[in-house]
N, C-alpha and C. Protein backbone atom coordinates (compact mmCIF):
# COMPACT_ATOMS: atom_id res chain seq x y z
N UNK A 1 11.46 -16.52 -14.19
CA UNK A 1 12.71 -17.15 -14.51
C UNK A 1 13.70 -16.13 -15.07
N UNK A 2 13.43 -15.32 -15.57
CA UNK A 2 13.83 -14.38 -16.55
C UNK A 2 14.71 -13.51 -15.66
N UNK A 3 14.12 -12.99 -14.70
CA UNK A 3 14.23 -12.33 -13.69
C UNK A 3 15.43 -13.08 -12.85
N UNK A 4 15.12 -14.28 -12.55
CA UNK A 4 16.51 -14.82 -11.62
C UNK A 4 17.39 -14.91 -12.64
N UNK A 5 17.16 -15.53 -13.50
CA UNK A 5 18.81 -15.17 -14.51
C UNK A 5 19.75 -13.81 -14.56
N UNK A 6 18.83 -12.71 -14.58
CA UNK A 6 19.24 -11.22 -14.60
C UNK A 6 20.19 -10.85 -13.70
N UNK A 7 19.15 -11.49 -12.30
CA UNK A 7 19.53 -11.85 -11.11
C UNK A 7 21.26 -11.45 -11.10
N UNK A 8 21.33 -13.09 -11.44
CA UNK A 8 22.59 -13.93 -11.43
C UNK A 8 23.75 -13.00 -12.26
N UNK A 9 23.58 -12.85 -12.90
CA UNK A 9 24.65 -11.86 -13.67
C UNK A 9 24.75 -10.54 -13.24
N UNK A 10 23.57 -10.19 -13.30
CA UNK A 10 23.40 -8.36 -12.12
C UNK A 10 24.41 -8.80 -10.68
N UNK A 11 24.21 -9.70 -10.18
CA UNK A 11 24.88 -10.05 -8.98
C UNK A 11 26.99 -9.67 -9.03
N UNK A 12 26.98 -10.74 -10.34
CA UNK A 12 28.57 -10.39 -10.73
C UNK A 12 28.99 -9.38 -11.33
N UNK A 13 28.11 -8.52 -11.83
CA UNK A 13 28.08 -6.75 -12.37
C UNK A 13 28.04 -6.19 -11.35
N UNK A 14 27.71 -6.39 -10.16
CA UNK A 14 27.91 -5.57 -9.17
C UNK A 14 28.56 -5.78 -8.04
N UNK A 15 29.71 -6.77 -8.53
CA UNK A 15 30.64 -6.88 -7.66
C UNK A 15 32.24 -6.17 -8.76
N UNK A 16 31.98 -6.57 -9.63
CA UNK A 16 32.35 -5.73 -10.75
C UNK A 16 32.44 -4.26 -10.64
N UNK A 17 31.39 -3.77 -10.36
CA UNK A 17 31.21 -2.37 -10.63
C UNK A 17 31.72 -1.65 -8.56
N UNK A 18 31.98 -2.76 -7.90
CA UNK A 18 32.27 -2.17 -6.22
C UNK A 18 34.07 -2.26 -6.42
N UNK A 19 34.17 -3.40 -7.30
CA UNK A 19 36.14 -2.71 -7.83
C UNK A 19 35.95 -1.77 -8.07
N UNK A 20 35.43 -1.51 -9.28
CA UNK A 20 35.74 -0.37 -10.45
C UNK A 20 35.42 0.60 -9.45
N UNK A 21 34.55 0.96 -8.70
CA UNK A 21 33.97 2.31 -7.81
C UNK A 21 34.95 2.41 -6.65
N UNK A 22 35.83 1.37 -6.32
CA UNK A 22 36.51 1.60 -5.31
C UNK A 22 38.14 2.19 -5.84
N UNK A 23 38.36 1.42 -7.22
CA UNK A 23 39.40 1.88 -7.74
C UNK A 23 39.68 3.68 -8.49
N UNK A 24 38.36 3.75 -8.99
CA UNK A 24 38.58 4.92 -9.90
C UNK A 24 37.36 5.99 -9.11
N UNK A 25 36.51 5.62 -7.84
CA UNK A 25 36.10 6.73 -7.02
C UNK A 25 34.65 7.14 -7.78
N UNK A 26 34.70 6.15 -9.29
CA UNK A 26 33.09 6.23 -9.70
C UNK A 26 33.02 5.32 -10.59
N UNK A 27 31.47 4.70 -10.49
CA UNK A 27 31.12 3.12 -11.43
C UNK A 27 31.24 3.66 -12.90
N UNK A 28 30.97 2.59 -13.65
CA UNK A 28 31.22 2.30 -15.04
C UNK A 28 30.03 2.14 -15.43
N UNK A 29 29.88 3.50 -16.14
CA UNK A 29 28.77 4.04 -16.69
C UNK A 29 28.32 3.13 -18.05
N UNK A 30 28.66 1.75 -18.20
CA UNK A 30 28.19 0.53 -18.88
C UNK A 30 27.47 -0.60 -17.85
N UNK A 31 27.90 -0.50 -16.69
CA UNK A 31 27.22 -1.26 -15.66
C UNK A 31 26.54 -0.39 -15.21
N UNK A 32 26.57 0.56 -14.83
CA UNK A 32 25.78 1.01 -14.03
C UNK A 32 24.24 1.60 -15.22
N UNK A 33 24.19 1.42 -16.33
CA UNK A 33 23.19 1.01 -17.01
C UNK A 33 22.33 -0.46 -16.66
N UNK A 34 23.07 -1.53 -17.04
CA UNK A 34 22.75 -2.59 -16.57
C UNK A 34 22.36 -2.88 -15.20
N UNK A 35 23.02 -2.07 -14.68
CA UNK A 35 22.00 -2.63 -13.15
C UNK A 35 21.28 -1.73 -12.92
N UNK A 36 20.45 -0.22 -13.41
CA UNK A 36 19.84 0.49 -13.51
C UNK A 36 18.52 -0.34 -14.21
N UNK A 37 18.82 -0.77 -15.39
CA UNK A 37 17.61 -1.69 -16.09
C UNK A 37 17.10 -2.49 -15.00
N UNK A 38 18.28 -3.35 -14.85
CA UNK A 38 17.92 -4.55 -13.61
C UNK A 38 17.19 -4.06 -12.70
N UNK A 39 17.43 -3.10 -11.93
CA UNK A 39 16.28 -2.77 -10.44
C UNK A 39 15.11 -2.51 -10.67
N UNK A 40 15.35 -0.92 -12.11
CA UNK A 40 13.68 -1.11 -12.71
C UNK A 40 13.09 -2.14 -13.24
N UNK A 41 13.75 -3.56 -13.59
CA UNK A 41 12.71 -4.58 -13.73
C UNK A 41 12.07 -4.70 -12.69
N UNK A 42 13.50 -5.19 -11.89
CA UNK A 42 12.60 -5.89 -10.44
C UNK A 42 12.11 -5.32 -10.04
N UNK A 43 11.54 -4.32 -9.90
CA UNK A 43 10.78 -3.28 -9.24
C UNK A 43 9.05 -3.00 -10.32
N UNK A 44 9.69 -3.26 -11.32
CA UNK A 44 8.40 -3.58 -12.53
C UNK A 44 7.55 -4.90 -11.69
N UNK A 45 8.55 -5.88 -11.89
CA UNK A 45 7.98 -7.55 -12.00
C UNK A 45 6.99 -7.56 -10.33
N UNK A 46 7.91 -6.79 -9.20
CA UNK A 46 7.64 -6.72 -7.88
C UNK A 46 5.91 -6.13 -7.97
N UNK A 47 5.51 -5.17 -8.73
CA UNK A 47 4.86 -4.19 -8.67
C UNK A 47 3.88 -4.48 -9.19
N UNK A 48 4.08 -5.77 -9.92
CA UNK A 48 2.47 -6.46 -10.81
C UNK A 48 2.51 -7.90 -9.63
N UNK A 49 3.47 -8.01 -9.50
CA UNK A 49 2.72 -9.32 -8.70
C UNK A 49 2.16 -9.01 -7.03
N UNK A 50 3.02 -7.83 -6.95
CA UNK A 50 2.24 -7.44 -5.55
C UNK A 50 0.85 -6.38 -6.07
N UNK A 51 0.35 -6.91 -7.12
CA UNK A 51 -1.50 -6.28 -7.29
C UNK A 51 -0.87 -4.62 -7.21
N UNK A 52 0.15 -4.00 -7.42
CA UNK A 52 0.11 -2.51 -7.16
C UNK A 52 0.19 -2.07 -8.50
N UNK A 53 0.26 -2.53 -9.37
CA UNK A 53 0.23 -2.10 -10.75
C UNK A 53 -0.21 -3.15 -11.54
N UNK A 54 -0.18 -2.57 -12.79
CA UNK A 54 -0.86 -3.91 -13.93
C UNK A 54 -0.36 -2.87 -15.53
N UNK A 55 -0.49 -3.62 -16.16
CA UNK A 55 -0.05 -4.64 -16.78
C UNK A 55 1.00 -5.68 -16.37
N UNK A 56 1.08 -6.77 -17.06
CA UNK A 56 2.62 -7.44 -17.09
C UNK A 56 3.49 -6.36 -17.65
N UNK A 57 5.05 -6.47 -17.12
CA UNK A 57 5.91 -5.58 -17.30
C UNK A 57 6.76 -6.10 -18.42
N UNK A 58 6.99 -5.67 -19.65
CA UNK A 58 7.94 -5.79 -20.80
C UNK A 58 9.29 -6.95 -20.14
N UNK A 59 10.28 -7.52 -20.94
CA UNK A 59 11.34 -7.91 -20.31
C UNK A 59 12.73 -7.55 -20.31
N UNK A 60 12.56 -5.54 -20.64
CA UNK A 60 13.67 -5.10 -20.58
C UNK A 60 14.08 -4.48 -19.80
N UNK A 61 12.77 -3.45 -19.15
CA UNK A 61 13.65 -2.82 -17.89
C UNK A 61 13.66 -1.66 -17.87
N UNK A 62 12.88 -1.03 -19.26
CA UNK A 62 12.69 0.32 -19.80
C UNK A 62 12.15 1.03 -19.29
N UNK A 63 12.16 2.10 -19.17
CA UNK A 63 10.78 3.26 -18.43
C UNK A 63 9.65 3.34 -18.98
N UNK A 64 8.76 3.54 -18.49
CA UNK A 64 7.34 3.30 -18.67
C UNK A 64 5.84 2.83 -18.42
N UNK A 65 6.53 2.09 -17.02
CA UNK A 65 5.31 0.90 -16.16
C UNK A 65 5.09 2.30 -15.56
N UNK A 66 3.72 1.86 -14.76
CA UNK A 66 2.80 2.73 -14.05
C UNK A 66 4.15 2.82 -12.99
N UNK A 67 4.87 2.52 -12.27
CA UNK A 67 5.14 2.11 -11.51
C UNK A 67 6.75 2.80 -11.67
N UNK A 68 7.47 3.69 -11.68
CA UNK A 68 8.02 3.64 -12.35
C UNK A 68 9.59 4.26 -11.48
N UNK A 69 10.86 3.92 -11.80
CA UNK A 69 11.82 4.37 -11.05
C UNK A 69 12.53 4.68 -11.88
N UNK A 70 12.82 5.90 -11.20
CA UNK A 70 13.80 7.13 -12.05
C UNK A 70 15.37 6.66 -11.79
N UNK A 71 16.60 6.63 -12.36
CA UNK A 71 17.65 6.01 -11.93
C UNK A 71 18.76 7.29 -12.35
N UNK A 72 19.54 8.20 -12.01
CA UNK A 72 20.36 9.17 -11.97
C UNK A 72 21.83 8.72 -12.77
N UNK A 73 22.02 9.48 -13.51
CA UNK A 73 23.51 9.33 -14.30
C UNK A 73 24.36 8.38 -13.24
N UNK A 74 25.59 7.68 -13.59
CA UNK A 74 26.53 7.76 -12.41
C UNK A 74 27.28 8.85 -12.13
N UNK A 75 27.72 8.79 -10.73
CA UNK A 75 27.80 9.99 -10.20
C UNK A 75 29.23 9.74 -9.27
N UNK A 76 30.49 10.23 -8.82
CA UNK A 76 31.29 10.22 -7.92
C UNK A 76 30.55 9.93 -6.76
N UNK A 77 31.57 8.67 -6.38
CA UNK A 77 31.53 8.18 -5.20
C UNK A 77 32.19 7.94 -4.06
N UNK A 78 31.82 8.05 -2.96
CA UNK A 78 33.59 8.23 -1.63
C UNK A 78 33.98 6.62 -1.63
N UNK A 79 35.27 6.66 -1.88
CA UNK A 79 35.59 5.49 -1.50
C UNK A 79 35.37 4.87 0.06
N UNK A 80 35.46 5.21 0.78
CA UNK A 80 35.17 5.03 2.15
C UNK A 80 33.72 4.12 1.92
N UNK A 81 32.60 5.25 1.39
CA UNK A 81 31.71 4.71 1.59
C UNK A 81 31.29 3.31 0.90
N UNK A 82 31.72 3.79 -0.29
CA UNK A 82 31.87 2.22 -1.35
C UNK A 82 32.40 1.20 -0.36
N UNK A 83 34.26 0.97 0.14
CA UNK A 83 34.00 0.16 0.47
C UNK A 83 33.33 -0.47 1.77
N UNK A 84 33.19 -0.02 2.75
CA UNK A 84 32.02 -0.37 3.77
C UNK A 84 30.45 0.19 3.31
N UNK A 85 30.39 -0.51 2.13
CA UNK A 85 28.48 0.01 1.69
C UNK A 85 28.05 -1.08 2.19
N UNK A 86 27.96 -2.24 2.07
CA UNK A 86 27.31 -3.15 2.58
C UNK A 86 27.20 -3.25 4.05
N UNK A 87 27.69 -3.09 4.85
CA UNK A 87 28.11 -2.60 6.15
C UNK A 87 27.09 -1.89 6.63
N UNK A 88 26.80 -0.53 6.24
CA UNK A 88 26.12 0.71 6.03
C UNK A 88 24.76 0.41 5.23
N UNK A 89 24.56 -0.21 4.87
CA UNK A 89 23.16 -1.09 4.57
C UNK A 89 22.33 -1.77 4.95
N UNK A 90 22.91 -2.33 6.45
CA UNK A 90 22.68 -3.39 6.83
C UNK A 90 21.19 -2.80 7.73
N UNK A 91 21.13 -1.39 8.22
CA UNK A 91 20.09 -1.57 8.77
C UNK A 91 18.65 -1.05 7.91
N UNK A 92 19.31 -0.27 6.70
CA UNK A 92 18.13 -0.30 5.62
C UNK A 92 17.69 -1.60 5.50
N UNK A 93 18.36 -2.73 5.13
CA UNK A 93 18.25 -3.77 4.75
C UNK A 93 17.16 -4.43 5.70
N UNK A 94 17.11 -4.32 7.08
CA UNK A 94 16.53 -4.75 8.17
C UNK A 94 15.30 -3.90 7.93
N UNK A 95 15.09 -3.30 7.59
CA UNK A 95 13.95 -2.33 6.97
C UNK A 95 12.75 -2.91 5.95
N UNK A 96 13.94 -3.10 5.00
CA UNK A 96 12.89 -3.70 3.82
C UNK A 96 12.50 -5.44 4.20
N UNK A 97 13.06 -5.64 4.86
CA UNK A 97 12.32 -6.90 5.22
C UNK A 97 10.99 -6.39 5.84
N UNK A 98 11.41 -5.58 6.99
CA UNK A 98 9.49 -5.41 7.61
C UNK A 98 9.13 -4.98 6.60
N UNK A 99 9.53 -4.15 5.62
CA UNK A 99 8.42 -3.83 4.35
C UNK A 99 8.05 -5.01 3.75
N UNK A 100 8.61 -5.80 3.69
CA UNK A 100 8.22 -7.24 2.87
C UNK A 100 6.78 -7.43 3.37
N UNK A 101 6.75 -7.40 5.07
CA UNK A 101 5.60 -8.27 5.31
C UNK A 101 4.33 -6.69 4.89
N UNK A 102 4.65 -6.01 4.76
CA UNK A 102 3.75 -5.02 4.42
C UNK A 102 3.41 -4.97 2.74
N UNK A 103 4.35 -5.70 2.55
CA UNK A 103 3.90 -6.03 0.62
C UNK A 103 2.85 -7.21 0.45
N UNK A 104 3.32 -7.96 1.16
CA UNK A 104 2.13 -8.98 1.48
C UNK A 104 0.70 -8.77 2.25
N UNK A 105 0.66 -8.02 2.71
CA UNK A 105 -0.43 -7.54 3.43
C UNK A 105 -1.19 -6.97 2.39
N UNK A 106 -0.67 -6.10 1.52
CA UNK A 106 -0.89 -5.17 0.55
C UNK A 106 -1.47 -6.15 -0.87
N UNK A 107 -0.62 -7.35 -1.14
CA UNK A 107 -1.31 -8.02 -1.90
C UNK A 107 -2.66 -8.86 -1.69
N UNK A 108 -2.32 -9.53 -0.30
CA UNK A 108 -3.49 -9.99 0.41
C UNK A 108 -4.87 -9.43 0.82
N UNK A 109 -4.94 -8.26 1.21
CA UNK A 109 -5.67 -7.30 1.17
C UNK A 109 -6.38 -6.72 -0.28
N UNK A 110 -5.65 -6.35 -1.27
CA UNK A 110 -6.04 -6.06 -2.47
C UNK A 110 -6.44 -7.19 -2.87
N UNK A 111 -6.29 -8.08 -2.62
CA UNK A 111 -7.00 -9.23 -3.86
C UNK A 111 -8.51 -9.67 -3.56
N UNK A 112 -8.64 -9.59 -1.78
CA UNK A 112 -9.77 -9.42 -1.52
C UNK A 112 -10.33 -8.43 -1.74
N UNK A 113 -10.26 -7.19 -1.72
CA UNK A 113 -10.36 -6.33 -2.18
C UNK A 113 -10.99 -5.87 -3.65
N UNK A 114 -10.26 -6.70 -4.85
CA UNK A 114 -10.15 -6.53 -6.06
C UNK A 114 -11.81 -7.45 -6.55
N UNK A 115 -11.89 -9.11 -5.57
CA UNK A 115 -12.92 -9.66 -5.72
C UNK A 115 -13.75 -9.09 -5.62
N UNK A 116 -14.06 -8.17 -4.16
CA UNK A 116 -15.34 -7.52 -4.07
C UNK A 116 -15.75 -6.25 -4.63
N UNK A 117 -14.88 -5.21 -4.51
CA UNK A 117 -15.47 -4.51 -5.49
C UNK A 117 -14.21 -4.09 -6.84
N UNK A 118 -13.79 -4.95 -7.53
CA UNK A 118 -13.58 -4.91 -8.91
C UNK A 118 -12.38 -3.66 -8.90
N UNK A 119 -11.75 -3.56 -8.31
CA UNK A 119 -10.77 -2.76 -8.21
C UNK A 119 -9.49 -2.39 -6.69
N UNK A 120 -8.73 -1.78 -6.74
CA UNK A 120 -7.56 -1.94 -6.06
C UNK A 120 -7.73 -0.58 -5.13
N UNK A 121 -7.83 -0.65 -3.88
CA UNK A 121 -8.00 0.74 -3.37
C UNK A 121 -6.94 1.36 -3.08
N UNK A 122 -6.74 2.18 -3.44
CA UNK A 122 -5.25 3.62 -3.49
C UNK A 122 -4.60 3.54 -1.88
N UNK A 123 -5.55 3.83 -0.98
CA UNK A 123 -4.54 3.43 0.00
C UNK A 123 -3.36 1.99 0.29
N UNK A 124 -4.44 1.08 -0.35
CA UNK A 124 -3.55 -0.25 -0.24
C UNK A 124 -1.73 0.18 -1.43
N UNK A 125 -2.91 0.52 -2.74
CA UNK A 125 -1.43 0.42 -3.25
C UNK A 125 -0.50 1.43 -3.20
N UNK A 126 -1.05 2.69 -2.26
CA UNK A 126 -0.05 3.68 -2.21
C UNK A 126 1.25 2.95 -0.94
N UNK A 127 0.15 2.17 -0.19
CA UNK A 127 1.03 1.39 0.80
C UNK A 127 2.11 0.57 0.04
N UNK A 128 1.72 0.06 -0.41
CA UNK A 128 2.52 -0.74 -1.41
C UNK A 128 3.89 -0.33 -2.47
N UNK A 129 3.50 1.31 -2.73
CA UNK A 129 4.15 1.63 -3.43
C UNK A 129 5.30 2.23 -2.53
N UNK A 130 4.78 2.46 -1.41
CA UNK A 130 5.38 3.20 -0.92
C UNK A 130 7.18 1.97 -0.33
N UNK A 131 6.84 0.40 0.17
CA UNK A 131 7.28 -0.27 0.23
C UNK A 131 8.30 -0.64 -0.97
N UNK A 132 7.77 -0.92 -1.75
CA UNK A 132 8.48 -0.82 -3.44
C UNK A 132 9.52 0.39 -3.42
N UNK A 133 9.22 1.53 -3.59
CA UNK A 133 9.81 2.60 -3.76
C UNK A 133 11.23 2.60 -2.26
N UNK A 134 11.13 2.12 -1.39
CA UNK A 134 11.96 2.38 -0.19
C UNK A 134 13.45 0.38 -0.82
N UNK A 135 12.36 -0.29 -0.93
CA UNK A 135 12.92 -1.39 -1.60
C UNK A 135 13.96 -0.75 -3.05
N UNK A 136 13.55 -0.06 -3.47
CA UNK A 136 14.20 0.24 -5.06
C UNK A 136 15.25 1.18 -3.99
N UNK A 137 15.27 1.88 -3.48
CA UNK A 137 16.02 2.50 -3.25
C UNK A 137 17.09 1.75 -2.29
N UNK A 138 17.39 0.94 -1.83
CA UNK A 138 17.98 -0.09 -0.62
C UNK A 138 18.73 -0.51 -2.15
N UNK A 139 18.09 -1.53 -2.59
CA UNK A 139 19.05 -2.25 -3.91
C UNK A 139 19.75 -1.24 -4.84
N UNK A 140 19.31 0.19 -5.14
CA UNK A 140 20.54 0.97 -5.64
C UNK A 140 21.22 1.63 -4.79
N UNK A 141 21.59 1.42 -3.66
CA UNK A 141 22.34 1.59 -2.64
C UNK A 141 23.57 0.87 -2.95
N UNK A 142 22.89 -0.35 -2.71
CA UNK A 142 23.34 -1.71 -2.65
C UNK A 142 24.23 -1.78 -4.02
N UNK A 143 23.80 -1.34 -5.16
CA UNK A 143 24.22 -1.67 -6.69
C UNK A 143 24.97 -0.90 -7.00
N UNK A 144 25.28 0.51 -6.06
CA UNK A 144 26.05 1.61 -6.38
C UNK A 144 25.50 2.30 -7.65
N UNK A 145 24.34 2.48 -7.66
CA UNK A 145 23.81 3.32 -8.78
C UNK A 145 23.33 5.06 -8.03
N UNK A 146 23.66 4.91 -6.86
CA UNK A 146 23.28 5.92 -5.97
C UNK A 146 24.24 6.24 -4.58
N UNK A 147 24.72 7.09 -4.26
CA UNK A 147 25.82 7.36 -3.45
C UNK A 147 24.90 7.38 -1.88
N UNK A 148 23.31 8.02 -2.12
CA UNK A 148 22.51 8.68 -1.00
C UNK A 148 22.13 7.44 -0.59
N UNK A 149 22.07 7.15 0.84
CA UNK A 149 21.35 6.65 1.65
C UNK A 149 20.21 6.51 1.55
N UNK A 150 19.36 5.22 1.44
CA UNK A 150 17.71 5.28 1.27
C UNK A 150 17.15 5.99 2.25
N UNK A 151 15.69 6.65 2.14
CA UNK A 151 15.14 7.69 2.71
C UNK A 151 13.74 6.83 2.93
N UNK A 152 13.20 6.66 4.39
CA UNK A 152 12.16 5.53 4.43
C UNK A 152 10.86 7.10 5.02
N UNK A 153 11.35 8.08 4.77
CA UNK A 153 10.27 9.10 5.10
C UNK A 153 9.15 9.16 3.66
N UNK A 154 8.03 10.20 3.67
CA UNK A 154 7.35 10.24 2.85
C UNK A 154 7.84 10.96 1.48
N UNK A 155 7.33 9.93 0.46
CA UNK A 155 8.08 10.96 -0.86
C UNK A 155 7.30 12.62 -0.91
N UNK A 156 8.56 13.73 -1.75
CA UNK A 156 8.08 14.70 -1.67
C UNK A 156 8.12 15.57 -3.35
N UNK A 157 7.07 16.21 -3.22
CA UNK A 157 7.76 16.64 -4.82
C UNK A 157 8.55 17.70 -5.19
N UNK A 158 8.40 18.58 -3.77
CA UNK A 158 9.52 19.57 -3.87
C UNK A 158 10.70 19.41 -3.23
N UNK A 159 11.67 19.96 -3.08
CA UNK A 159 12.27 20.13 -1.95
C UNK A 159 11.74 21.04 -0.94
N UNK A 160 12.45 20.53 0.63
CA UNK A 160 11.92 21.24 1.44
C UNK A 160 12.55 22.46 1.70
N UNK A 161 11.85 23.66 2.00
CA UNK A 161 12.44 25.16 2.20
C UNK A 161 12.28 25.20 3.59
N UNK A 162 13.34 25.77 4.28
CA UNK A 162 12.99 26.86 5.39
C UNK A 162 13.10 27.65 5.69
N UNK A 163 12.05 28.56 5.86
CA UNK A 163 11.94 30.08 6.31
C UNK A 163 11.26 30.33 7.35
N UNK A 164 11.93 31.50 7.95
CA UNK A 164 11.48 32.00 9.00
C UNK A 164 10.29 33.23 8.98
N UNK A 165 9.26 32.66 9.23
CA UNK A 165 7.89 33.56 9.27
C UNK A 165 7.80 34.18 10.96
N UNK A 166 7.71 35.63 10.52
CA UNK A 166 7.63 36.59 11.79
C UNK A 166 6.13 35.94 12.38
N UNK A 167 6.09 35.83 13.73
CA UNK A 167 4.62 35.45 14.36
C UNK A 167 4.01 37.07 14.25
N UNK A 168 2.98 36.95 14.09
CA UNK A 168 2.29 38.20 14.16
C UNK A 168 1.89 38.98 14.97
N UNK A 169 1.73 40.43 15.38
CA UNK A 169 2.32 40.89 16.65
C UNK A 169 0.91 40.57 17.36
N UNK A 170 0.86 40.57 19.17
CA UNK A 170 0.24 40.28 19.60
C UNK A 170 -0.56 41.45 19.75
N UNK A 171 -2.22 40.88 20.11
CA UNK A 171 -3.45 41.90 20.16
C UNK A 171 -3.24 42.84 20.84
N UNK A 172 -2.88 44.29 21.37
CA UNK A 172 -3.40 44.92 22.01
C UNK A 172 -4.21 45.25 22.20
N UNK A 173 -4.63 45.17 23.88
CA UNK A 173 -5.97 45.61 24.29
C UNK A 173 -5.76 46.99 24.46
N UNK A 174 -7.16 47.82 23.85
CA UNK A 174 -7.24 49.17 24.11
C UNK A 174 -7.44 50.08 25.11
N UNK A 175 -6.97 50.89 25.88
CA UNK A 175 -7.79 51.11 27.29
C UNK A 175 -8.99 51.56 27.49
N UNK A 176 -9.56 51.01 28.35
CA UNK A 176 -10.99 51.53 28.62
C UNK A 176 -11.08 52.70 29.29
C-alpha cells in the first residue's frame, strides 16, 4: 500500500520535474531526490517479492538492501530529449514487459526451488536481477533522474577499453 501511495505522488513529481527539466535544461535537485528514493524502493519492494533478495525492505528508500541501485547527482539535460522522453522510451518500455514475464519465471522457479533445497539458486536470481536492474533503469529514464538510455546488455565493472594488439608474426619455416 505504501508503495502505491508513493506511487501516486512520485507520479505528479515527475511531471513536475519534466517542466522544470524542460524549462531550465536540468531537474530539481529536491525532486530528483524524491524520485531517486522512490525507484530504489520500488526496486527494493520488487526484489523481495520476486524471491531475489530478502529481507523485507525498510520504508524509505535508503541504500542498503542486498539489492541495491546506485542513483547519480542530477545532471544537465537536452531539452529535445526531455521533451520527447516518453516517446524515446517506448521501446525500452516494450522490453521490460518481456522482462516482467522473466521475473515471474524467476519467482516461480525459485520458490520451487527454495522448497527443495532450502535456498535460491544464483542463476535464477542473477536472472532476476538482471531484469530488476534493466527495469530500474527504464523508470529513471522515465523519472529524468538519468539523461542515458537504458542499457539491456550485460552489467560491467569496468569500462570497456580498446586496443589494438599486434597478431604475432607468423612461423617461419626453416629451410631444409
Amino acid at each position: 500500500m505504501w508503495l502505491v501511495l508513493w506511487g501516486l505522488v512520485a507520479l505528479f513529481a515527475m511531471v513536475a520535474q519534466w517542466v522544470i527539466a524542460l524549462v531550465r535544461g536540468q531537474p530539481a535537485a529536491s525532486l530528483h531526490r524524491f524520485l531517486a528514493a522512490y525507484v530504489r524502493y520500488q526496486t527494493h519492494v520488487a526484489a523481495f517479492l520476486y524471491l531475489v533478495a530478502n529481507p523485507f525492505p525498510a520504508f524509505t528508500g535508503q541504500p542498503g538492501y542486498p539489492i541495491e541501485l546506485n542513483v547519480a547527482p542530477p545532471e544537465r539535460q537536452s531539452r529535445w530529449v526531455t521533451l520527447f522522453r516518453f516517446f524515446l522510451a517506448l521501446p525500452a518500455f516494450l522490453l521490460v514487459n518481456a522482462l516482467s514475464v522473466l521475473l515471474f519465471v524467476v519467482a516461480l522457479g525459485g520458490w520451487f526451488a527454495v522448497l527443495a533445497i532450502g535456498r535460491m539458486p544464483e542463476g535464477l536470481r542473477n536472472a532476476g536481477a538482471f531484469a530488476l536492474r534493466y527495469n530500474a533503469q527504464v523508470v529513471s529514464y522515465l523519472m529524468l533522474l538519468t539523461d542515458r538510455y537504458p542499457f539491456s546488455g550485460p552489467p560491467t565493472l569496468e569500462p570497456a577499453e580498446t586496443t589494438w594488439v599486434e597478431p604475432p608474426p607468423a612461423p617461419v619455416d626453416a629451410p631444409a
